[in-house]
Protein backbone atom coordinates (compact mmCIF):
# COMPACT_ATOMS: atom_id res chain seq x y z
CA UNK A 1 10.51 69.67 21.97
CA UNK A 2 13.90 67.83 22.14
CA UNK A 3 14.33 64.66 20.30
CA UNK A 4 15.15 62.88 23.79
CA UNK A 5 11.33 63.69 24.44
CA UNK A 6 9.43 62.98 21.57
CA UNK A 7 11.39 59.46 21.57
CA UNK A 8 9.74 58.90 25.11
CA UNK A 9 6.16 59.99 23.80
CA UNK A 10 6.41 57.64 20.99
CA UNK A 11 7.46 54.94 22.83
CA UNK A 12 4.31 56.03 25.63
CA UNK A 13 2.01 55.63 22.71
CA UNK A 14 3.46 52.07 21.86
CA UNK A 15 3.12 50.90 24.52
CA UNK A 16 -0.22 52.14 25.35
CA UNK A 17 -1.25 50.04 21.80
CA UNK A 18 -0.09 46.99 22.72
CA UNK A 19 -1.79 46.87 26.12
CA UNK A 20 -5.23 47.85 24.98
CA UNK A 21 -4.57 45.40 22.41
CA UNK A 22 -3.69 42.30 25.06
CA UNK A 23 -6.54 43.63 27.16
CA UNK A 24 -9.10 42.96 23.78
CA UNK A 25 -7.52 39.57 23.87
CA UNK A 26 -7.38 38.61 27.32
CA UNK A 27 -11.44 39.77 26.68
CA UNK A 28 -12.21 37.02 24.02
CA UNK A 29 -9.81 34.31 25.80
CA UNK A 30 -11.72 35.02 28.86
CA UNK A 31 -15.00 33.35 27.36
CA UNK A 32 -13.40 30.77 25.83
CA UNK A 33 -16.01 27.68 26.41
CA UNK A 34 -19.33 29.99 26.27
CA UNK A 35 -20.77 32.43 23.85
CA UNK A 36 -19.80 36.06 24.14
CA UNK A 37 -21.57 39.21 22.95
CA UNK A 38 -19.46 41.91 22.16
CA UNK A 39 -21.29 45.56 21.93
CA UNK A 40 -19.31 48.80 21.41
CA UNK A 41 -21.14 52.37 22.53
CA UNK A 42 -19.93 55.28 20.26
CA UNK A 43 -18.09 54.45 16.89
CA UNK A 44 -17.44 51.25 15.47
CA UNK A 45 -14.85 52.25 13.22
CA UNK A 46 -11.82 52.34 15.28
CA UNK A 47 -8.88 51.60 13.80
CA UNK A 48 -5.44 51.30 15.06
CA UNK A 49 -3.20 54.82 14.51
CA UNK A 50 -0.90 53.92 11.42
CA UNK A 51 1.85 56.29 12.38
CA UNK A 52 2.32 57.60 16.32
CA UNK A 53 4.56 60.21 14.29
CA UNK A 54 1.49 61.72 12.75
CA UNK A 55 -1.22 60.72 14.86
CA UNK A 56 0.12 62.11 18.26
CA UNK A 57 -0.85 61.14 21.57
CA UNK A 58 -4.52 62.99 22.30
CA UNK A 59 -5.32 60.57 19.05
CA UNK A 60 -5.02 57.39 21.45
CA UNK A 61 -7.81 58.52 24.01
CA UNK A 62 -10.01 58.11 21.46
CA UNK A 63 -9.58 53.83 21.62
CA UNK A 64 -10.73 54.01 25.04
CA UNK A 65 -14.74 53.05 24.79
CA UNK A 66 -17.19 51.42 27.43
CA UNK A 67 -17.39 47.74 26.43
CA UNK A 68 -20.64 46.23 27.22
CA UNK A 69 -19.99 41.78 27.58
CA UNK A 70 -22.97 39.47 27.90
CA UNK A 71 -21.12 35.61 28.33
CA UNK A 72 -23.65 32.56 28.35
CA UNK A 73 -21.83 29.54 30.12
CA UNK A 74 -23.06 25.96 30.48
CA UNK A 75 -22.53 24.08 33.21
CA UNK A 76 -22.64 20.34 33.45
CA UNK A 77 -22.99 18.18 35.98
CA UNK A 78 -22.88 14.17 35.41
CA UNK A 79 -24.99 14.46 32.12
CA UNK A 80 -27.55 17.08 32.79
CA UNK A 81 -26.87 20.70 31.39
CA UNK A 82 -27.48 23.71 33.43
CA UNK A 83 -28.05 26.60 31.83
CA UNK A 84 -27.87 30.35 33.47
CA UNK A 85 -30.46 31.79 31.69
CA UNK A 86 -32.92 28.99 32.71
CA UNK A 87 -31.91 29.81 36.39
CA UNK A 88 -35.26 29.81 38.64
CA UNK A 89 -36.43 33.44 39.81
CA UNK A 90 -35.32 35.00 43.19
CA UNK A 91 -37.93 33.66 45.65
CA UNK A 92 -37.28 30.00 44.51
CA UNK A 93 -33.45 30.53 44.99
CA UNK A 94 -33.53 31.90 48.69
CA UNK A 95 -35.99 28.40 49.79
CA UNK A 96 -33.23 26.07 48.00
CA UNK A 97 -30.79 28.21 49.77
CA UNK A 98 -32.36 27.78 53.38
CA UNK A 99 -32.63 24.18 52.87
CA UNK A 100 -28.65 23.23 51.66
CA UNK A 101 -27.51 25.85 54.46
CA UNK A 102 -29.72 23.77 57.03
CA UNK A 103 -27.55 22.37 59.76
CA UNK A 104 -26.89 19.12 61.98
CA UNK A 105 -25.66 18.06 64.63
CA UNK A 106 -22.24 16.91 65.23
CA UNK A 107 -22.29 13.52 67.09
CA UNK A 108 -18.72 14.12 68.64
CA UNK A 109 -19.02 17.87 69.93
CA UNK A 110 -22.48 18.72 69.64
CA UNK A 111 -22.33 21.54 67.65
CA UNK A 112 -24.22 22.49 64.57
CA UNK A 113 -22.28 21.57 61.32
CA UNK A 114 -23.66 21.77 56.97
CA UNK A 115 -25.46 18.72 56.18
CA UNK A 116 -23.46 16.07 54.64
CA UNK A 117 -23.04 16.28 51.11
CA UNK A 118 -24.40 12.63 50.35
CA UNK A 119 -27.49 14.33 50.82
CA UNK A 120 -27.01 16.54 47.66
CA UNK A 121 -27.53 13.27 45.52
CA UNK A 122 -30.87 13.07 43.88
CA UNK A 123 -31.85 9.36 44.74
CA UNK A 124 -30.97 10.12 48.85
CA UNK A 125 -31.25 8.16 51.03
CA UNK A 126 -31.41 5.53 48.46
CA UNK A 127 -27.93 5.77 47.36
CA UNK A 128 -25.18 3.27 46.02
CA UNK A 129 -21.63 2.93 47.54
CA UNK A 130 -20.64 4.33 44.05
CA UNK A 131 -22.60 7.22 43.83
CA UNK A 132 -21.20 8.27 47.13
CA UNK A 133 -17.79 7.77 46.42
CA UNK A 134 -18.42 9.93 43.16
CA UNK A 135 -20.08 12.79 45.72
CA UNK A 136 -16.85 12.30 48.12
CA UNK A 137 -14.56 12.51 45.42
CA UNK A 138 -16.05 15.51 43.66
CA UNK A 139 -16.54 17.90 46.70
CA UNK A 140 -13.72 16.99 48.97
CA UNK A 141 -10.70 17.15 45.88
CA UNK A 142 -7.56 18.28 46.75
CA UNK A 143 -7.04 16.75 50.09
CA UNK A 144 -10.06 18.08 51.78
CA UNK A 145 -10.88 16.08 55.17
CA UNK A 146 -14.04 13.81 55.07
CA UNK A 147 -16.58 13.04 58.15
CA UNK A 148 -16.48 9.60 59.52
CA UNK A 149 -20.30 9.85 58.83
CA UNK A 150 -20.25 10.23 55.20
CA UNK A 151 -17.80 6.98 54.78
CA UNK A 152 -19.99 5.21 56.90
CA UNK A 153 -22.91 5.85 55.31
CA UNK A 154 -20.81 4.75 51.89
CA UNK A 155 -20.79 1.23 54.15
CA UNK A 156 -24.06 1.15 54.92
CA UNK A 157 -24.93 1.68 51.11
CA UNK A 158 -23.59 -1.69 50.34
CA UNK A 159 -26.07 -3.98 48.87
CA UNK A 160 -26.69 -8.01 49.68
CA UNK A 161 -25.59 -9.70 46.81
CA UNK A 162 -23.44 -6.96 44.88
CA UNK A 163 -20.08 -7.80 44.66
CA UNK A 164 -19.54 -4.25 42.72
CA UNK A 165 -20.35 -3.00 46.11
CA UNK A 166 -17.62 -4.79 48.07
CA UNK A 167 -14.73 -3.47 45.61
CA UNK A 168 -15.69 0.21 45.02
CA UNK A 169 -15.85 0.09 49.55
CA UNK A 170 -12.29 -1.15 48.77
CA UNK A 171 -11.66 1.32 46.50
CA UNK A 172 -13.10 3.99 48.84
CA UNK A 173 -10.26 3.18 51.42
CA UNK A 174 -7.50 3.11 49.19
CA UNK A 175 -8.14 6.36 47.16
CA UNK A 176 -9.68 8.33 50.28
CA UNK A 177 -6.32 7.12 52.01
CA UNK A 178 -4.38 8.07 49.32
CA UNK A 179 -6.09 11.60 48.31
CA UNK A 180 -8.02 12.79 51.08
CA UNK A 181 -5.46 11.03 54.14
CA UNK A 182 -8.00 9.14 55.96
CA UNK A 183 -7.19 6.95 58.40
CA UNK A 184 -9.91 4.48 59.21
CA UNK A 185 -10.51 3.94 63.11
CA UNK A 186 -11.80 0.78 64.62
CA UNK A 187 -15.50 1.83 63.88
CA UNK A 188 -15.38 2.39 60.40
CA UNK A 189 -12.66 -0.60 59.65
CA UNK A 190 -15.68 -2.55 61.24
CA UNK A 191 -18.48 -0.75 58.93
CA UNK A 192 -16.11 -1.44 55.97
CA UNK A 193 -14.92 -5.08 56.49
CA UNK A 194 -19.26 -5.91 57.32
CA UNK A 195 -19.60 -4.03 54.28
CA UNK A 196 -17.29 -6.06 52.13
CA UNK A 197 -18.76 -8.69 53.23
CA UNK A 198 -22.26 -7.87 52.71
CA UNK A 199 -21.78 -7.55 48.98
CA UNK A 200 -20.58 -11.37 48.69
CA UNK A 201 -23.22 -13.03 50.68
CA UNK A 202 -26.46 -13.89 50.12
CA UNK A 203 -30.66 -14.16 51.59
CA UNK A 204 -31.61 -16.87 49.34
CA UNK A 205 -33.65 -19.03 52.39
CA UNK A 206 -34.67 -16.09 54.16
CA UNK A 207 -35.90 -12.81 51.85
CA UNK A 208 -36.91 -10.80 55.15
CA UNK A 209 -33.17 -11.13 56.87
CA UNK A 210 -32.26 -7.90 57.75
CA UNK A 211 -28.75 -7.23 55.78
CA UNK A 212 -27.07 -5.62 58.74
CA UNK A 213 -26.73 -9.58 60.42
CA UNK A 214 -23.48 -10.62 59.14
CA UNK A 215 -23.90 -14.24 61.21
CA UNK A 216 -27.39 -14.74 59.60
CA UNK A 217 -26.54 -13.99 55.67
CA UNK A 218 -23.80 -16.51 56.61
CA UNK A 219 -26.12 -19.11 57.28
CA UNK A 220 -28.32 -18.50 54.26
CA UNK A 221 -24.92 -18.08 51.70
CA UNK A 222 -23.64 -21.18 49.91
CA UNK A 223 -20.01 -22.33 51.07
CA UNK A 224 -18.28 -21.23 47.83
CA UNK A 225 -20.12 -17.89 48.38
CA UNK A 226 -18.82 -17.54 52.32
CA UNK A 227 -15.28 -18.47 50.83
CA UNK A 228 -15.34 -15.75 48.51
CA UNK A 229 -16.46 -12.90 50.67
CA UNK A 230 -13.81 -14.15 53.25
CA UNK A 231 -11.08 -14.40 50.64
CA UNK A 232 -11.62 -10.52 49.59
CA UNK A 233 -11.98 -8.88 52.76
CA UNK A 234 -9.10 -10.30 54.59
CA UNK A 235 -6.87 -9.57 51.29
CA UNK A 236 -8.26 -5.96 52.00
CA UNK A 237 -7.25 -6.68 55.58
CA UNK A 238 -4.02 -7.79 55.47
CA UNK A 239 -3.19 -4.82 52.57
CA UNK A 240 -1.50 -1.92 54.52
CA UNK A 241 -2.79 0.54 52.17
CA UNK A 242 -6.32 0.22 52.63
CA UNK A 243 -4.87 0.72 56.49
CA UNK A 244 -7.57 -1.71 58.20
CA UNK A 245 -4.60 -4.36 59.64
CA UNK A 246 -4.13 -1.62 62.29
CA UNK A 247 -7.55 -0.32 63.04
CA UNK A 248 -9.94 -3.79 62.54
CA UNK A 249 -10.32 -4.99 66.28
CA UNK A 250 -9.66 -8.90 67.07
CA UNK A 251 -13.73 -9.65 67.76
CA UNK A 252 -14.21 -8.25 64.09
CA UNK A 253 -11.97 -10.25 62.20
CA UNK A 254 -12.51 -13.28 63.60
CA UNK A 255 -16.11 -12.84 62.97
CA UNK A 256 -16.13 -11.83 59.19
CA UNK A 257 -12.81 -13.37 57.88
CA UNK A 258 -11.69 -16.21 59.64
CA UNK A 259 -15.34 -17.97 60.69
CA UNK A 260 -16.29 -17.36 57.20
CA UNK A 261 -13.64 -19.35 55.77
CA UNK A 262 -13.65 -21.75 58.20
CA UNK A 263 -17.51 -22.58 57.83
CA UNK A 264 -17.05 -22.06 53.79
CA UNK A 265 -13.99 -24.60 53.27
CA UNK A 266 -16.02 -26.79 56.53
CA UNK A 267 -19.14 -27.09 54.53
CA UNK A 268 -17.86 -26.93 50.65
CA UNK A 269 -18.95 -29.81 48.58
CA UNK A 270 -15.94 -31.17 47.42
CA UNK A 271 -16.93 -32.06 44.02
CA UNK A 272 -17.16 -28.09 42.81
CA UNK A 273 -12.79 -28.25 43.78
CA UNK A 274 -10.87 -27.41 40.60
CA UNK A 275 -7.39 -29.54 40.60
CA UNK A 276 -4.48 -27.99 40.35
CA UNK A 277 -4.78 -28.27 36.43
CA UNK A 278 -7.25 -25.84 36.47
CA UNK A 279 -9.89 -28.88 35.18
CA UNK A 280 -13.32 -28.68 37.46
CA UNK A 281 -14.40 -32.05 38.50
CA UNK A 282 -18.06 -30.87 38.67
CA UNK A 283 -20.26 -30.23 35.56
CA UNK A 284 -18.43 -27.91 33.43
CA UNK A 285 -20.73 -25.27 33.27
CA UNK A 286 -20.82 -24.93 37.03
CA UNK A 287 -19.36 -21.42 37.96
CA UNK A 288 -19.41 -21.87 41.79
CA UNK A 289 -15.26 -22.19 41.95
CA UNK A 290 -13.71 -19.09 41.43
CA UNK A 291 -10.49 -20.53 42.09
CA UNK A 292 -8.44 -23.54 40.93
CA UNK A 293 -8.52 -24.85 44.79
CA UNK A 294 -10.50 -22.40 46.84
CA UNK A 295 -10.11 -24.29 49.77
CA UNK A 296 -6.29 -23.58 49.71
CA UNK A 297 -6.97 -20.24 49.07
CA UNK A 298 -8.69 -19.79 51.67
CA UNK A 299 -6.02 -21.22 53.79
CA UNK A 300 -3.49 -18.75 52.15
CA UNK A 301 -5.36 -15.81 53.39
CA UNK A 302 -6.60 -17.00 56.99
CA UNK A 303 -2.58 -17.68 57.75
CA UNK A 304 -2.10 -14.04 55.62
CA UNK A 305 -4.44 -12.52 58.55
CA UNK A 306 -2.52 -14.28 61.36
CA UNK A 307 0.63 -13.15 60.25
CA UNK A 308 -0.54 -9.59 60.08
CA UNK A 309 -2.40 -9.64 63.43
CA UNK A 310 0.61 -11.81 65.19
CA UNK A 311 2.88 -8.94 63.93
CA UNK A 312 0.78 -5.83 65.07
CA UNK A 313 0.96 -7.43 68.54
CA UNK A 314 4.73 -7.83 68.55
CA UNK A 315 5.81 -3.85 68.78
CA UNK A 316 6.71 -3.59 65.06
CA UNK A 317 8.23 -0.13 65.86
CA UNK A 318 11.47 -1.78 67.00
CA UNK A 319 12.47 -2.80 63.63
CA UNK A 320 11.73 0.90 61.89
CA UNK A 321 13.58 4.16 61.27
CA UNK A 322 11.99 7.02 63.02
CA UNK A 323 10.24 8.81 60.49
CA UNK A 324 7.93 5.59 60.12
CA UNK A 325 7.73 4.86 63.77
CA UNK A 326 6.28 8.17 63.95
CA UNK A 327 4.21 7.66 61.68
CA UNK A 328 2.89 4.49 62.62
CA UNK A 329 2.08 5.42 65.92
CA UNK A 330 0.38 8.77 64.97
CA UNK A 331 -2.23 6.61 62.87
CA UNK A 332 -2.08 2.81 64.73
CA UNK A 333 -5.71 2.49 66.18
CA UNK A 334 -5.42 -1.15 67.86
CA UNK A 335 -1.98 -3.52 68.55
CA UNK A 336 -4.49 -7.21 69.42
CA UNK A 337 -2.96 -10.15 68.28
CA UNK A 338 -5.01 -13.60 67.29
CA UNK A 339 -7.33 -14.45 69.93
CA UNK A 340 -7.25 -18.25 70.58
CA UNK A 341 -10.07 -18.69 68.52
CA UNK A 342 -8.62 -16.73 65.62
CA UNK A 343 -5.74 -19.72 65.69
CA UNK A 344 -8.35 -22.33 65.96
CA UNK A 345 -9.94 -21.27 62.80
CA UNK A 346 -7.13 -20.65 60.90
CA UNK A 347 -5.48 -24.33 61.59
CA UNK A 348 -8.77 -25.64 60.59
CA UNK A 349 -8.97 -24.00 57.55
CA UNK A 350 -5.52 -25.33 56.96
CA UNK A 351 -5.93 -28.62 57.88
CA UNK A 352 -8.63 -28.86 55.79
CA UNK A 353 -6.72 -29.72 52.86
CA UNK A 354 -6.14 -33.07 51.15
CA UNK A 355 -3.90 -34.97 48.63
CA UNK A 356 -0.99 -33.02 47.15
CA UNK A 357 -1.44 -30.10 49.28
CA UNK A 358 -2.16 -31.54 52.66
CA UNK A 359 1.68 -31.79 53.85
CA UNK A 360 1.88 -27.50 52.96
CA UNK A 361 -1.22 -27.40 54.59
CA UNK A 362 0.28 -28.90 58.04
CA UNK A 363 3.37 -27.10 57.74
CA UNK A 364 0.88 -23.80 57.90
CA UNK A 365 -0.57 -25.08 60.69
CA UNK A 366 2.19 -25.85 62.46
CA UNK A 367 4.14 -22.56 62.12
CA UNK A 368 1.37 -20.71 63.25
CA UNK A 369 0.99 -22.80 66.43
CA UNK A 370 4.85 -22.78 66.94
CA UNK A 371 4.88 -18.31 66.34
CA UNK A 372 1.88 -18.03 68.66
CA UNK A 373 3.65 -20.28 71.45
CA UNK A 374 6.93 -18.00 71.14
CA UNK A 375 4.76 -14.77 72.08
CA UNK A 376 2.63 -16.20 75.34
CA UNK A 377 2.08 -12.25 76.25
CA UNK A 378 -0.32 -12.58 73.14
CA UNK A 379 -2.19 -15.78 74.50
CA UNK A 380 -2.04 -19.70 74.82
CA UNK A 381 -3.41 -22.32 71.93
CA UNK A 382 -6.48 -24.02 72.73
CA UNK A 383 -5.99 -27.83 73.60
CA UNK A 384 -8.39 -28.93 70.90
CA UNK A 385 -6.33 -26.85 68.50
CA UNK A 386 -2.85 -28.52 69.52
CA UNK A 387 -4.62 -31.95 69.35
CA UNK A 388 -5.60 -31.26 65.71
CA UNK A 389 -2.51 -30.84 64.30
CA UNK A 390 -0.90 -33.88 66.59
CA UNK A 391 -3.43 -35.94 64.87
CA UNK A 392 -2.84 -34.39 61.26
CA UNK A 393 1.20 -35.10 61.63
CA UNK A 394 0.40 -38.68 63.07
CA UNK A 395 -1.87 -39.80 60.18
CA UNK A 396 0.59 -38.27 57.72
CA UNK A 397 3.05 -39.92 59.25
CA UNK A 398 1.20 -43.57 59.00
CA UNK A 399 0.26 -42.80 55.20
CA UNK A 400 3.75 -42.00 54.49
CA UNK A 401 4.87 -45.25 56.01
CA UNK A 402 2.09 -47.03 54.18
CA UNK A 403 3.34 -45.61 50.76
CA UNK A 404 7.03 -46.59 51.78
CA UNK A 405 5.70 -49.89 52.27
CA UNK A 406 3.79 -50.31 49.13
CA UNK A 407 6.90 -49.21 47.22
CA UNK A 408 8.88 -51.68 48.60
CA UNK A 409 6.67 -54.31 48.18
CA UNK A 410 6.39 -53.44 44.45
CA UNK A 411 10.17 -53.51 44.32
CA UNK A 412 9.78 -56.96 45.74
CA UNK A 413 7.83 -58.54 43.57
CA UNK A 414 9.42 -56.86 40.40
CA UNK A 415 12.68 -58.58 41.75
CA UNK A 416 11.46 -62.00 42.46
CA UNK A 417 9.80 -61.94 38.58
CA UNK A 418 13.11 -60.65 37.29
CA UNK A 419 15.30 -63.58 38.56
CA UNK A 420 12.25 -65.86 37.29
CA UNK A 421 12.57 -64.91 34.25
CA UNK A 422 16.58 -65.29 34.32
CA UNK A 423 16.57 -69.07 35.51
């Protein structure tokens, strides 16, 4: 045997080492996180060859042995450990099997579909918006599509009186937007904004209201209450990306954001108002105002919402680069402006306010009015709502000149006692 070939049987039987010896590791790394069982058939006494020289290549077959592997791994899911070996026998597998694999129907085409994974949650139907977002989250990672059904029925999980409820629906669109790119249409923007509001208002009077009658929990929820729920869900509204400012029809807005804050601020005992030095003029351990001056808040987010709807309405693609015209189209669901009720309760709202910010509440009021007469294609003011503001300038006006002339009366006087003084 030439040198040339013994060099190439040596470096045969290296190389043969080191990958039995990677494959042994990739072995234990592979049940890293469990328990593994290791059982060798034949001799346990194998040892590496100390020189290839003198051990020669028939030496090497000898490493190669049947490897019998028994791996125990735990699963857990939430905080409940599943064990393998506790795994229930054959016949109780294939029933749970047949009823996950059962099928629905799909409301759209009419074909058979798997049931919605909502339903894999122990406490279903009885479920929490958070528990389904957890379930949503979990099995559709990665930028799997959703079903409009399953974030609906996150909506319809929304308790009266939970707040909690209200964000984690507003957390639902922005992550599910973000992750999973939904785009809400005009039936689930109005399941979520009802849902939103849900979670703010209340059944004190009436325990048997049913919770899907958005117009009667506004009748039994307390002003401050109705301002709140109306504050969140048109900042959710007027967000674009929780993307309801182009899917929420006008009829829906106007009838969970803009009457509620209307009624709220209409009906709002004005002794629970904070000043704008944050000190509550009401007992101090009231907690009804959430805000140093809800009520111009309130009027903050109703001329927020016009804004938005006015400029959905005025062909916003005119103004954008193409990529984001595209865009917007491809996902734009409705293009309504303000109704002329939506502008009657938003100069309410506004006008609404008193001493220092009653002027900044006018000037609101006005440049909503003045915007919405610029675009008549949208619609025409009511009267009533014109006449409003007329009669909020006028009486400005007259208190303006009343303070003039106080002032110069006071400088008056001060005069005439000054030159008394000097004679």
């Amino acid at each position: 045997m030439s040198s040339i070939t013994l060099a190439r049987s040596i470096r045969q039987v290296q190389r043969c080492n080191s990958s039995l010896i990677r494959g042994k590791a990739s072995i234990r790394s592979f049940v890293v996180g469990g328990s593994a069982n290791v059982e060798e058939s034949g001799n346990t006494s194998s040892t590496r060859p100390r020189n290839p020289l003198i051990s020669g290549i028939s030496r090497q077959h000898n490493l190669i042995r049947p490897i019998n592997i028994t791996v125990e791994r735990r699963y857990k899911y939430f905080s409940t450990e599943v064990d393998i070996a506790s795994a229930p026998s054959t016949e109780s597998t294939e029933t749970e099997t047949a009823t996950l694999t059962a099928t629905d129907v799909n409301p759209v085409t009419g074909e058979e579909r798997s049931p919605s994974v909502l339903t894999n949650i122990p406490s279903y139907p009885n479920i929490t918006p958070g528990q389904a977002l957890s379930a949503l989250q979990i099995n559709f990672a990665r930028g799997k599509f959703i079903r409009h059904s399953d974030f609906q029925s996150l909506c319809s999980a929304t308790r009266v009186r939970h707040p909690l409820d209200s964000k984690v629906v507003r957390t639902a669109l922005l992550d599910l937007k973000r992750c999973n790119n939904f785009q809400a249409n005009t039936i689930n923007a109005k399941f979520a904004m009802e849902a939103m509001m849900r979670g703010f208002l209340s059944d004190y009077n009436n325990d048997g209201i049913d919770s899907n009658d958005i117009d009667g929990l506004m009748e039994n929820t307390q002003p401050e209450h109705r301002i709140k729920a109306g504050i969140f869900t048109g900042e959710a509204f007027v967000d674009p990306n929780t993307g309801l400012y182009i899917a929420a029809e006008n009829e829906v807005v106007n009838e969970t954001v803009l009457k509620s804050l209307w009624t709220g601020v209409d009906q709002l005992d004005t002794s629970v108002v904070q000043d704008d030095s944050g000190e509550q003029e009401s007992d101090e351990d009231s907690d009804d105002a959430a805000t140093p001056n809800p009520i111009f808040e309130a009027a903050k987010v109703a001329k927020d919402v016009i804004d938005a709807l006015m400029e959905r309405a005025s062909t916003p693609t005119q103004h954008m680069k193409k990529r984001r015209k595209r865009k917007y189209l491809r996902t734009v669901q409705t293009t309504g402006g303000p109704t002329p009720q939506s502008i009657d309760y938003a100069v309410k709202t506004c006008l609404k306010l008193d001493g220092e910010n009653e002027e900044a509440g006018i000037a609101m009021a006005k440049e909503m009015l003045d915007d919405y007469a610029e675009r008549p294609y949208i619609g025409v003011a009511l009267d009533e709502t014109t006449a409003l503001l007329k009669e909020a300038e006028a009486a400005m006006l007259a208190k303006k000149e009343a303070e003039a002339a106080a002032a110069a009366a006071d400088n008056e006087t001060e005069g005439d006692e000054e030159s008394t003084e000097e004679k």
